[in-house]
Structures are given as structure tokens and as C-alpha cells.
Protein backbone atom coordinates (compact mmCIF):
# COMPACT_ATOMS: atom_id res chain seq x y z
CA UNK A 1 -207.79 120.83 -289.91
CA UNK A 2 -207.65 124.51 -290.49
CA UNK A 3 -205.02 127.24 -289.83
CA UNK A 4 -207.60 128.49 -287.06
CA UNK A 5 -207.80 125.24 -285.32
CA UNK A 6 -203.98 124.42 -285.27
CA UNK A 7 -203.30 128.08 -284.06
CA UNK A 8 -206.01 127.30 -280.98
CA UNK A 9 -204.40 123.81 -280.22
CA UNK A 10 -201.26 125.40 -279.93
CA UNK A 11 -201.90 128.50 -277.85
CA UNK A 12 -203.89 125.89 -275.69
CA UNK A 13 -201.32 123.93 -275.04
CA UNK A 14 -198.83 126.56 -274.05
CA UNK A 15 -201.04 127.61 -271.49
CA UNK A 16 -201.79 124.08 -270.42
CA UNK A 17 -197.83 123.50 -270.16
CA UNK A 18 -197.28 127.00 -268.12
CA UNK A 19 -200.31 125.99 -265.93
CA UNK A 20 -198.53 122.25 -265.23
CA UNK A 21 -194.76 124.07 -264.88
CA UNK A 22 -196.78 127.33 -262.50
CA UNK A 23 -198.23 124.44 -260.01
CA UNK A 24 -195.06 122.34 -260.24
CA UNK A 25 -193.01 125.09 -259.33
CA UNK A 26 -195.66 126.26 -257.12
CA UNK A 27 -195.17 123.03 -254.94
CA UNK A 28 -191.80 122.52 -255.17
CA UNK A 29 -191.52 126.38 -253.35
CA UNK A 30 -194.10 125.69 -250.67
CA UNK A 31 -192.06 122.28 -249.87
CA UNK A 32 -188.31 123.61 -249.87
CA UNK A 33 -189.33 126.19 -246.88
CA UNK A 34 -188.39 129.20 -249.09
CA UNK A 35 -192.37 130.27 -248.52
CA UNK A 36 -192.02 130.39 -244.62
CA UNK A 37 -188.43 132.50 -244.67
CA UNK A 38 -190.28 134.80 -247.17
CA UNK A 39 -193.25 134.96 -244.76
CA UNK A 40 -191.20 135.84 -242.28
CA UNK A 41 -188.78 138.77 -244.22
CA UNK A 42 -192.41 140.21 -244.93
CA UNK A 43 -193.30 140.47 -241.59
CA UNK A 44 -190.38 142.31 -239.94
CA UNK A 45 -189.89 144.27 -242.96
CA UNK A 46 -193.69 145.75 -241.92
């Protein structure tokens, strides 16, 4: 396996693990209700 390939694997999975944390995280914000006070601040803030 060359340096190129092991450098690719790697930067691939980094993204792969932010993309897996960014939806877990995602979900876990939508579900504790934080989304719907923040939707609300927004709107009497405008």
C-alpha cells in the first residue's frame, strides 16, 4: 500500500467519523427540544 493510499484512507475516514458524530449530534438536538426553543428565540427576535 502506498503513502498516497494510506493518506486517502485516513482523510476518508475522518470525514466518515465527523459525518456519523454531525448526524448523531444532529438527532440527538432535534429530539431534546433545544431545536423548537431555538425556533422560537428566532422568531420573536425578528
Amino acid at each position: 500500500m502506498s503513502a498516497l493510499t494510506l493518506i486517502a484512507i485516513l482523510i476518508a475516514l475522518a470525514i466518515f467519523g465527523w459525518a456519523i458524530w454531525f448526524v448523531i449530534e444532529l438527532i440527538r438536538y432535534v429530539s431534546s427540544g433545544e431545536y423548537e426553543i431555538d425556533k422560537r428565540l428566532r422568531e420573536i427576535s425578528q
